[in-house]
Every structure is written in C-alpha cells, then in structure tokens.
Protein backbone atom coordinates (compact mmCIF):
# COMPACT_ATOMS: atom_id res chain seq x y z
CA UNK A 1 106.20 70.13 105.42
CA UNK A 2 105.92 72.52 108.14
CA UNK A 3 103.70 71.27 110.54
CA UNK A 4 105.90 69.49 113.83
CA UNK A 5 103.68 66.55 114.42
CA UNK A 6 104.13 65.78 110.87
CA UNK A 7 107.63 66.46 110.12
CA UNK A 8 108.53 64.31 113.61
CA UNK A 9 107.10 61.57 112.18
CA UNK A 10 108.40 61.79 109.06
CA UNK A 11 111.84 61.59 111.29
CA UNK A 12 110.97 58.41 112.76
CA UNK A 13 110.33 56.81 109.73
CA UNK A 14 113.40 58.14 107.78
CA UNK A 15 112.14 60.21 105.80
CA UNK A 16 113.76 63.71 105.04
CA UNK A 17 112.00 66.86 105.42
CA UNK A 18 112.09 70.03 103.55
CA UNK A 19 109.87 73.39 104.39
CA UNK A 20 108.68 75.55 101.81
CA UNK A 21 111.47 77.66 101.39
CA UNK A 22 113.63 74.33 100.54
CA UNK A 23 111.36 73.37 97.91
CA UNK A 24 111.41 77.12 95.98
CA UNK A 25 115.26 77.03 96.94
CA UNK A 26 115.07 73.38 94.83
CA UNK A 27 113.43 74.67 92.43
CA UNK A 28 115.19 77.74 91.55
CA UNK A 29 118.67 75.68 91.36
CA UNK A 30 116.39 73.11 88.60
CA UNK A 31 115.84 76.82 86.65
CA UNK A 32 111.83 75.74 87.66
CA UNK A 33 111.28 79.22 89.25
CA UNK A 34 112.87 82.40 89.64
CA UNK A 35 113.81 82.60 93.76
CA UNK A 36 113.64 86.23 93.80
CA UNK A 37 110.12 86.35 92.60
CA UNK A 38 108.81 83.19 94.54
CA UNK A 39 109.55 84.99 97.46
CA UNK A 40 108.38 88.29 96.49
CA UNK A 41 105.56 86.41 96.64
CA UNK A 42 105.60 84.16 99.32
CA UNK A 43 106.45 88.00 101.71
CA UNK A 44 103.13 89.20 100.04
CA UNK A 45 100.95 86.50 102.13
CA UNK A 46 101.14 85.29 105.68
CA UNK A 47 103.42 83.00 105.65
CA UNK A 48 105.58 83.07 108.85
CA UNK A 49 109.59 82.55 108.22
CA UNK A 50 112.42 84.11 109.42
CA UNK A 51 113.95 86.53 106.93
CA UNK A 52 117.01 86.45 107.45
CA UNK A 53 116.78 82.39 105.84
CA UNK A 54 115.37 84.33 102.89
CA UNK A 55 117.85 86.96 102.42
CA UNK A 56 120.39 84.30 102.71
CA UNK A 57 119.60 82.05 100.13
CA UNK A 58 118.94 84.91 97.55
CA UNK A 59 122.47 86.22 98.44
CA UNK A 60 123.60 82.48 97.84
CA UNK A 61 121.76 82.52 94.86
CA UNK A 62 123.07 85.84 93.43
CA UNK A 63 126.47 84.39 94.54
CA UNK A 64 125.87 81.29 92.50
CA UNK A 65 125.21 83.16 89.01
CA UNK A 66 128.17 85.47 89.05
C-alpha cells in the first residue's frame, strides 16, 4: 500500500506493510513473475519510485541466480 494515511494505520493496528515494489520483489523470489520485466513495465507508466530501490533489487536478484 502506498498511500500514508493508509499504511499509518495499518501501523497502529500491527499490521505490516509492503509497497508495490515489495510485492513484484515477492513475487519474483515465488518464480510468480520475472522482476526484470515487471519493472520494465512498471518504468513504462507513472508510477513514482526511486530507482535506485529498483536497480538494487534486480542487482540482488541477478546476485541471487548466479
């Protein structure tokens, strides 16, 4: 979730949060979807994040398979 008011409340009532990048990060480790084209995809629209997250977690990723 990525709006404030609702992840802040999520807080309070112990809940955890995870942003959209989390989730295709989740679901790339499962094998669900392949990270590099998720966010291929995901730079193609106007979705605001910063890239360096992005470049980090592919690099983790690439890390992860070799």
């Amino acid at each position: 979730m990525d709006d404030r008011a609702g992840v802040a409340i999520a807080y309070r009532h112990g809940l955890t949060v995870t942003g959209t990048l989390g989730v295709l990060d989740l679901a790339a480790r499962r094998g669900l979807v392949d990270l590099a084209t998720a966010f291929a995809k995901l730079r193609a629209t106007n979705f605001r994040y910063p890239p360096e997250i992005m470049d980090a977690l592919l690099a983790q990723h690439r890390e992860e398979k070799t």
